[in-house]
Protein backbone atom coordinates (compact mmCIF):
# COMPACT_ATOMS: atom_id res chain seq x y z
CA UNK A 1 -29.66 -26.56 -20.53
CA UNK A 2 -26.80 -29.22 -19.81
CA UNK A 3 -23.93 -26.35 -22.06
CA UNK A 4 -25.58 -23.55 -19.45
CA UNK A 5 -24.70 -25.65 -16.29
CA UNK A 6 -21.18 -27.05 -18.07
CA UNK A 7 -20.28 -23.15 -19.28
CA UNK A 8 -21.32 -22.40 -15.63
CA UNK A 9 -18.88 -24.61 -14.25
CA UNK A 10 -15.74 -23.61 -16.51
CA UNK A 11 -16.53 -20.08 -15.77
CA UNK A 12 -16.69 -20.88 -12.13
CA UNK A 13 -13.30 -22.94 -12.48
CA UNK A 14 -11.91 -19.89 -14.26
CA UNK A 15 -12.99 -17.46 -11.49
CA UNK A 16 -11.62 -20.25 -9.09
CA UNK A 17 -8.02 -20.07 -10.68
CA UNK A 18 -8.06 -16.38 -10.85
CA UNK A 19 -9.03 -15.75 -7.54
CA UNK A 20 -6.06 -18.17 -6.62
CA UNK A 21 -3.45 -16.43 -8.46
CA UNK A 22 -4.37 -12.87 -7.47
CA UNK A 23 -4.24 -14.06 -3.57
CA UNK A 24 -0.96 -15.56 -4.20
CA UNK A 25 0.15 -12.50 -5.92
CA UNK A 26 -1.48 -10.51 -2.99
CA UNK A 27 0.68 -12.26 -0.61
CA UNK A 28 3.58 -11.93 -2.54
CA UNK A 29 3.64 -8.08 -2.90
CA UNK A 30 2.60 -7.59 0.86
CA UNK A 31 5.78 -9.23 1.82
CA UNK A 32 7.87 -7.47 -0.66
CA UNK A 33 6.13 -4.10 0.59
CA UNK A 34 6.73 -5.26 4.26
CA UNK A 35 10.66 -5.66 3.34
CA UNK A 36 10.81 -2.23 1.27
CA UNK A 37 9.55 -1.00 4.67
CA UNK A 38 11.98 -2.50 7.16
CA UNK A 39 14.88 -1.53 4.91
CA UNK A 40 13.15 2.53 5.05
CA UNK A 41 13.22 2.33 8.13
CA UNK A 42 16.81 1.11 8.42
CA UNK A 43 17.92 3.96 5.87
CA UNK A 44 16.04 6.56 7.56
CA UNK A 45 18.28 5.97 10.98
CA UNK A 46 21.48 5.73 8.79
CA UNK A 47 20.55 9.07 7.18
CA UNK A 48 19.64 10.28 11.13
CA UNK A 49 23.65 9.12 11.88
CA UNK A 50 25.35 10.64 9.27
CA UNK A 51 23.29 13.85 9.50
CA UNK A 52 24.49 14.01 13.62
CA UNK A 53 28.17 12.72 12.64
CA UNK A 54 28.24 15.97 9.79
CA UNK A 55 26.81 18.39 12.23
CA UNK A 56 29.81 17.71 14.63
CA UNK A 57 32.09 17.55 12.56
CA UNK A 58 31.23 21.19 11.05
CA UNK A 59 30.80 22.65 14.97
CA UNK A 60 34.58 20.85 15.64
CA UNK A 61 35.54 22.26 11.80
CA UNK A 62 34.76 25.93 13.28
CA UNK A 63 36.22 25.48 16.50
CA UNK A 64 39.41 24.58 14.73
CA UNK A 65 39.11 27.08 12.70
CA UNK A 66 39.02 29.80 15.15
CA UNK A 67 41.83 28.57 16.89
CA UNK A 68 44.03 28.54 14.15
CA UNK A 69 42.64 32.07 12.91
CA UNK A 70 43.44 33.12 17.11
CA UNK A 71 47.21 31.48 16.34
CA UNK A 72 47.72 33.48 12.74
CA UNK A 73 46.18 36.72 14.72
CA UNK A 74 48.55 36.37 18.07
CA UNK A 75 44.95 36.18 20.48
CA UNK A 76 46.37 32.70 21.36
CA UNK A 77 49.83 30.91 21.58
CA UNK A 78 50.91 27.26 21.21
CA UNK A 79 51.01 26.74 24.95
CA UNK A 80 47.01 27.71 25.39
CA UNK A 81 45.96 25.46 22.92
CA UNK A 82 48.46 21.96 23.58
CA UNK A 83 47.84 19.99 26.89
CA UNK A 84 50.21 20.55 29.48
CA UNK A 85 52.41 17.85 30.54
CA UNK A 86 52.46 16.35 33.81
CA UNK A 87 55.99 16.72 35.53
């Protein structure tokens, strides 16, 4: 009877210690998973930017493009497309 209550109470211990290290394990990964998510989050606006910032400049690419297409054609001259100066 007295090795039952003594294997009881290392097996107790044991389930004490593991319990202990998987909270603190717990813990740790929520935090890390917290972090992966804040720096997501941060990427996924970057990505937003750069995906605006491309867009315009393709639209001012083909604006620029037709202009100088307009020049090589004669639609357009020099003067249309330079600001005019103030006199």
């Amino acid at each position: 009877m007295f090795y039952v209550i003594i294997a009881l109470a290392v097996l107790a211990v044991i389930a004490g210690v593991l319990a202990f290290i998987f909270c603190r394990l717990y813990q740790r990964s929520k935090k890390a998973c917290e972090a992966e998510k804040v720096k997501l989050a941060c990427l996924q606006q970057e990505y937003g930017k750069l995906v605006k910032a491309y867009e315009a400049k393709k639209k001012n690419k083909e604006k620029a493009d037709e202009k100088v297409s307009d020049l090589h054609s004669g639609k357009l001259s020099a003067d249309d497309i330079l600001p005019k100066r103030k006199g």
